[in-house]
N, C-alpha and C. Protein backbone atom coordinates (compact mmCIF):
# COMPACT_ATOMS: atom_id res chain seq x y z
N UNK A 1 134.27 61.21 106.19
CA UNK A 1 134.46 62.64 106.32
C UNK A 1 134.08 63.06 107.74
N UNK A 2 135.12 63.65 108.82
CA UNK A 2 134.34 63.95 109.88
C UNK A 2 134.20 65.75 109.39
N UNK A 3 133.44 66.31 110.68
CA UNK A 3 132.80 67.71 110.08
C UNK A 3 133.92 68.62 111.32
N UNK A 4 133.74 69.79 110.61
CA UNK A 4 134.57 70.61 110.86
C UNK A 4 133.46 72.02 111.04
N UNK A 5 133.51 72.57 111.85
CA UNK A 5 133.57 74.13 111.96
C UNK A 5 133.87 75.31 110.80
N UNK A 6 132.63 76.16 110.70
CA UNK A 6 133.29 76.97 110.18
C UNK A 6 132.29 78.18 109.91
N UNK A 7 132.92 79.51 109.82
CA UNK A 7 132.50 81.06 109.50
C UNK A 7 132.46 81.51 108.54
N UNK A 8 131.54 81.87 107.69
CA UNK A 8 131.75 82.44 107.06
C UNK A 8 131.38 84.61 106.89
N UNK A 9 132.27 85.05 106.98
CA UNK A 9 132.48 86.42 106.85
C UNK A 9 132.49 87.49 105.77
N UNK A 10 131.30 88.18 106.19
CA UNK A 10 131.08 89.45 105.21
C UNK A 10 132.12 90.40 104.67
N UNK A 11 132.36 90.71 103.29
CA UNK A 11 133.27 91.57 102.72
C UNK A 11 133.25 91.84 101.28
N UNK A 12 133.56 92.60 100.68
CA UNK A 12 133.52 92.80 99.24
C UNK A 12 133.05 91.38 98.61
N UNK A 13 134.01 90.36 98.69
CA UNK A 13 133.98 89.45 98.36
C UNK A 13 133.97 88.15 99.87
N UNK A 14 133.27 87.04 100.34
CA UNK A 14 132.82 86.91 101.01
C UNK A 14 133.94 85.88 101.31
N UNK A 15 134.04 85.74 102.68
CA UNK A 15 135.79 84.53 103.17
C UNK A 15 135.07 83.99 104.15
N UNK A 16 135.80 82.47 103.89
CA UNK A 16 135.49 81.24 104.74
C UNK A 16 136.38 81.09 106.11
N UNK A 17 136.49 80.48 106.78
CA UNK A 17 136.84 80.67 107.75
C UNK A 17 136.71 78.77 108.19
N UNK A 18 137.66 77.70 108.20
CA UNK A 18 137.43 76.73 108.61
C UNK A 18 138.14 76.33 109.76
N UNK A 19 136.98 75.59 110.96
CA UNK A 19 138.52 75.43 112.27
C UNK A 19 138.00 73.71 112.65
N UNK A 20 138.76 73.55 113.78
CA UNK A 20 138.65 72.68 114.67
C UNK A 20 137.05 72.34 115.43
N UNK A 21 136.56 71.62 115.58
CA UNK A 21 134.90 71.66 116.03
C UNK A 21 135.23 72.02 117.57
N UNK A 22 136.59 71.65 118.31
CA UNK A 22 136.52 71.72 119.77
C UNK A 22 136.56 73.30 120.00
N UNK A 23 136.96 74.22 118.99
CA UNK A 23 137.27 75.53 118.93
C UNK A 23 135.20 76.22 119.12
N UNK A 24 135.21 76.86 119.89
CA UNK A 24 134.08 77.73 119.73
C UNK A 24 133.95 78.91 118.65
N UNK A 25 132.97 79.18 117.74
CA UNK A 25 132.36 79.74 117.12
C UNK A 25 132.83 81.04 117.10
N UNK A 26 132.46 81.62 118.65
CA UNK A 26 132.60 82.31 118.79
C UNK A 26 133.90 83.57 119.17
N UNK A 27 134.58 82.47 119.76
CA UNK A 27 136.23 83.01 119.87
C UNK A 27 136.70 82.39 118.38
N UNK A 28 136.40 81.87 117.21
CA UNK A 28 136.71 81.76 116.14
C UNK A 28 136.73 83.50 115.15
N UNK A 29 135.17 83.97 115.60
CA UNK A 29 135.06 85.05 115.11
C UNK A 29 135.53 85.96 115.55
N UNK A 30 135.70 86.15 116.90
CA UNK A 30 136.31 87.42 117.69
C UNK A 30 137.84 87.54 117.07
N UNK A 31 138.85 86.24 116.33
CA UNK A 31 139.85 86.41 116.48
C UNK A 31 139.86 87.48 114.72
N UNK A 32 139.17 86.70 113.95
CA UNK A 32 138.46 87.27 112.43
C UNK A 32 137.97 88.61 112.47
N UNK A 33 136.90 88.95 113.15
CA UNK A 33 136.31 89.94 112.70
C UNK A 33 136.87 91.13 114.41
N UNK A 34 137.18 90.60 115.09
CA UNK A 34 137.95 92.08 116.23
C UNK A 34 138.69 92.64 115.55
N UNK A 35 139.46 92.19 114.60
CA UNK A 35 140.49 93.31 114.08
C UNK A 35 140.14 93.72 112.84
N UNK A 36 139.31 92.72 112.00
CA UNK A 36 138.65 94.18 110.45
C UNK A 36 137.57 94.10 110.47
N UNK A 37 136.82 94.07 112.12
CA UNK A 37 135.36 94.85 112.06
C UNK A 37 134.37 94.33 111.02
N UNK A 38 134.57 93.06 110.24
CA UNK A 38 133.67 92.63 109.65
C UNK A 38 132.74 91.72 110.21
N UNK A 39 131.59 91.62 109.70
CA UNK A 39 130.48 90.61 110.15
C UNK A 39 130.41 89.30 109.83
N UNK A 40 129.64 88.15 110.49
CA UNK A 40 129.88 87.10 110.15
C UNK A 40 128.28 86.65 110.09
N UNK A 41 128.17 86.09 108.42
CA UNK A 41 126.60 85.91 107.91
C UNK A 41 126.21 84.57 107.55
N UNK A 42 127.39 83.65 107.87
CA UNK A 42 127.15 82.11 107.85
C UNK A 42 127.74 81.60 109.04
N UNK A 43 127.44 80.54 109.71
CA UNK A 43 128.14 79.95 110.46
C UNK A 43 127.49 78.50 110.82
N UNK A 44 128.62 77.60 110.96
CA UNK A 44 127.76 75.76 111.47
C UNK A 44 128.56 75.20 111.15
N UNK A 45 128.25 73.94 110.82
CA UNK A 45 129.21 72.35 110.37
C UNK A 45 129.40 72.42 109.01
N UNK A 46 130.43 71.79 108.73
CA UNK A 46 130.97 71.81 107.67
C UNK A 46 131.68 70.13 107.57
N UNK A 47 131.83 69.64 106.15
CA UNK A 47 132.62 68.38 106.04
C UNK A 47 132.87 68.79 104.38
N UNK A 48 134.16 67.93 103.95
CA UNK A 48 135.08 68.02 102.61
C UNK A 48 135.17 67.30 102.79
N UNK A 49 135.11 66.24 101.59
CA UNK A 49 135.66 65.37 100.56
C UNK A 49 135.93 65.42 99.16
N UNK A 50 136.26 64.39 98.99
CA UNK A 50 136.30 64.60 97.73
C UNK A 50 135.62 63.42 97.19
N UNK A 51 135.30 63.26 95.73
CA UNK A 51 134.28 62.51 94.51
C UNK A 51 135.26 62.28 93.18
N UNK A 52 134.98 61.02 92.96
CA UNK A 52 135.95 60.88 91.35
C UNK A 52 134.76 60.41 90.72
N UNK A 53 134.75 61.50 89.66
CA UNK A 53 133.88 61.46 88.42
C UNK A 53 134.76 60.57 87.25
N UNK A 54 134.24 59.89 86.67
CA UNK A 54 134.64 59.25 85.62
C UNK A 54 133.51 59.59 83.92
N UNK A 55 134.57 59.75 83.62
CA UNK A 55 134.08 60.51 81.60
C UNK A 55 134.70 59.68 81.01
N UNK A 56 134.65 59.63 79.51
CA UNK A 56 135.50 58.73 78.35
C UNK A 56 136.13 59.81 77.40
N UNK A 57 137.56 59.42 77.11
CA UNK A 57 137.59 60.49 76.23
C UNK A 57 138.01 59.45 74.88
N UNK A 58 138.72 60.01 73.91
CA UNK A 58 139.18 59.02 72.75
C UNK A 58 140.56 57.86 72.88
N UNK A 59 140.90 58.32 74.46
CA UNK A 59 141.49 57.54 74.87
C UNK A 59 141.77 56.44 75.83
N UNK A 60 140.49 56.51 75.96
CA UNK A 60 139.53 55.73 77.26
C UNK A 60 138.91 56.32 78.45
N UNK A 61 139.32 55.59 79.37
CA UNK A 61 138.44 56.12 80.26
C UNK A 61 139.06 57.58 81.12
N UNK A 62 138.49 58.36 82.07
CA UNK A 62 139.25 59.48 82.52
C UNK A 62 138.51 59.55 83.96
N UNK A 63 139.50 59.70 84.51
CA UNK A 63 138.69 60.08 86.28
C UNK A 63 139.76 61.51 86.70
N UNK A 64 138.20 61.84 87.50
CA UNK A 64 138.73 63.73 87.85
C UNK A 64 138.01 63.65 89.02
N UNK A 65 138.91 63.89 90.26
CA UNK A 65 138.92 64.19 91.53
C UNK A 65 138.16 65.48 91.76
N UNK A 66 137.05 65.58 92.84
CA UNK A 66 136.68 66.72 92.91
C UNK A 66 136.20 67.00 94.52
N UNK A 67 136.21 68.35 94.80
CA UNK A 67 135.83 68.54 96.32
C UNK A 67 134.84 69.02 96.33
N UNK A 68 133.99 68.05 97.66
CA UNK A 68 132.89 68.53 97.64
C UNK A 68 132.43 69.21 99.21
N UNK A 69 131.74 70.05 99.53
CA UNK A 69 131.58 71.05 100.80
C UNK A 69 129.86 70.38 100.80
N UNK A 70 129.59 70.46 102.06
CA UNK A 70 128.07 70.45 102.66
C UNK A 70 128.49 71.05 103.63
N UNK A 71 127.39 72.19 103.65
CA UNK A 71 126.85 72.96 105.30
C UNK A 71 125.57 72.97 105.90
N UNK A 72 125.23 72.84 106.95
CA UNK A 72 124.79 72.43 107.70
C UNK A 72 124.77 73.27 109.28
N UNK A 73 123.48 72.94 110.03
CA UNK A 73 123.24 73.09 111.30
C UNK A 73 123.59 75.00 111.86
N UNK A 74 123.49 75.10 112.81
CA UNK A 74 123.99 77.06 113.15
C UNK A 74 125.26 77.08 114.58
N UNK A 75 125.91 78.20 114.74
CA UNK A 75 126.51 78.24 115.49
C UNK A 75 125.09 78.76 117.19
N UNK A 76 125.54 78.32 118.07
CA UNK A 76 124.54 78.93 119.01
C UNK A 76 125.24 79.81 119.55
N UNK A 77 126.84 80.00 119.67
CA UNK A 77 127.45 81.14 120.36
C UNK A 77 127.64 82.54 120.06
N UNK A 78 127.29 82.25 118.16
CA UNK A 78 126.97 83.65 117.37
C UNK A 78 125.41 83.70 117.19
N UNK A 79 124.55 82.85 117.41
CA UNK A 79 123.23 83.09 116.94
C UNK A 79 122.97 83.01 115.82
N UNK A 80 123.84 82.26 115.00
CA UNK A 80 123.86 82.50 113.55
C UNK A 80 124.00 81.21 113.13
N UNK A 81 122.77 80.96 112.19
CA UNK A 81 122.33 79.39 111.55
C UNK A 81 123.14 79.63 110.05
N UNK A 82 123.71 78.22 109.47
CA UNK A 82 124.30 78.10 108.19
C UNK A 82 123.64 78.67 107.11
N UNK A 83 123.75 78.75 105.82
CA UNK A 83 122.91 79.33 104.98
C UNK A 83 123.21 78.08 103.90
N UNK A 84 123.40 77.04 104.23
CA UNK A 84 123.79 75.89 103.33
C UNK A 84 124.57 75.52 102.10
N UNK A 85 123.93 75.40 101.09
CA UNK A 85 124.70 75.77 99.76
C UNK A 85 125.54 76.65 99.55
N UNK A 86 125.02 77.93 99.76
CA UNK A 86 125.25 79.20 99.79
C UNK A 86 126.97 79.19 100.30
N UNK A 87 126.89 78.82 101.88
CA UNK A 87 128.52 79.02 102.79
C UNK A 87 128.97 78.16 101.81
N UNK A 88 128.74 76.35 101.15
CA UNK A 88 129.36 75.72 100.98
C UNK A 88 130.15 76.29 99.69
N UNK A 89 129.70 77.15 98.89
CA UNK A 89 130.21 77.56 97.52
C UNK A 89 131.16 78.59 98.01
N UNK A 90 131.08 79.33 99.46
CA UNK A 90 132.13 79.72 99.60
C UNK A 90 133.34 79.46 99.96
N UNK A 91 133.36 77.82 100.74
CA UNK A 91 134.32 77.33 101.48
C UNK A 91 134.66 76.77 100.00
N UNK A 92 134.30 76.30 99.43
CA UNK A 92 134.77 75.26 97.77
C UNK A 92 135.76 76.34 96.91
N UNK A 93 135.01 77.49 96.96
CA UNK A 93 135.64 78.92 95.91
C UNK A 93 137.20 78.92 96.83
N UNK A 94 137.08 78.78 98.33
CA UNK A 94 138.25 79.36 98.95
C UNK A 94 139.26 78.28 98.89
N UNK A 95 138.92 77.44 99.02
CA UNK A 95 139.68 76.31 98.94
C UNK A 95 140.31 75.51 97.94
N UNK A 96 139.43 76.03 96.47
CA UNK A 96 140.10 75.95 95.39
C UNK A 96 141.15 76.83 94.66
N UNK A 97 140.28 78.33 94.99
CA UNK A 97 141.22 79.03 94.63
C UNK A 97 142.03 80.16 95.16
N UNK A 98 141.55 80.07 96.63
CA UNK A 98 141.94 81.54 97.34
C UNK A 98 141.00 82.30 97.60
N UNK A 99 140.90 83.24 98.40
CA UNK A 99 139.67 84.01 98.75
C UNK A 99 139.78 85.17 97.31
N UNK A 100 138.77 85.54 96.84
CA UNK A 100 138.95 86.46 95.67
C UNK A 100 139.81 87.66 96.03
């Protein structure tokens, strides 16, 4: 898994924001939050993969693919450290199902 960049941004319901690591933080957010004025309350490293869980059912065995998010470390160009778990349940929610 290499790690990736990413913002996460304040709003009713809270949106992820994943980029490129060569991309700065900070022109990440300016492009996000200059035009709907929202704030940004997570920010750092990020990596996805995925995990195959294996269960039994009555028909043997069963494997289920799943994605998994870790966050990590802060942006220094926003001043703003990750909030860990927290961003990662948002990048997982967005990525599974869409921003709410």
């Amino acid at each position: 898994m290499d790690h990736m960049k990413y913002i996460i941004v304040e709003d009713s319901c809270p949106m992820s924001m994943v980029f490129n690591p060569v991309i700065e933080h900070k022109k990440a957010a300016t492009g996000v939050c200059g035009v709907s004025g929202k704030k940004v309350v997570g920010a750092g490293f990020c990596s996805i993969g995925i995990t195959v869980e294996e269960s039994q059912n009555d028909f043997g065995a069963v494997f289920e693919e799943k994605l998994v998010v870790s966050c990590w470390g802060e942006s220094v160009s926003l001043n703003i450290k990750s909030r860990g778990e927290e961003d990662a349940k948002v990048i997982l929610r967005d990525l599974e199902r869409g921003h709410c």
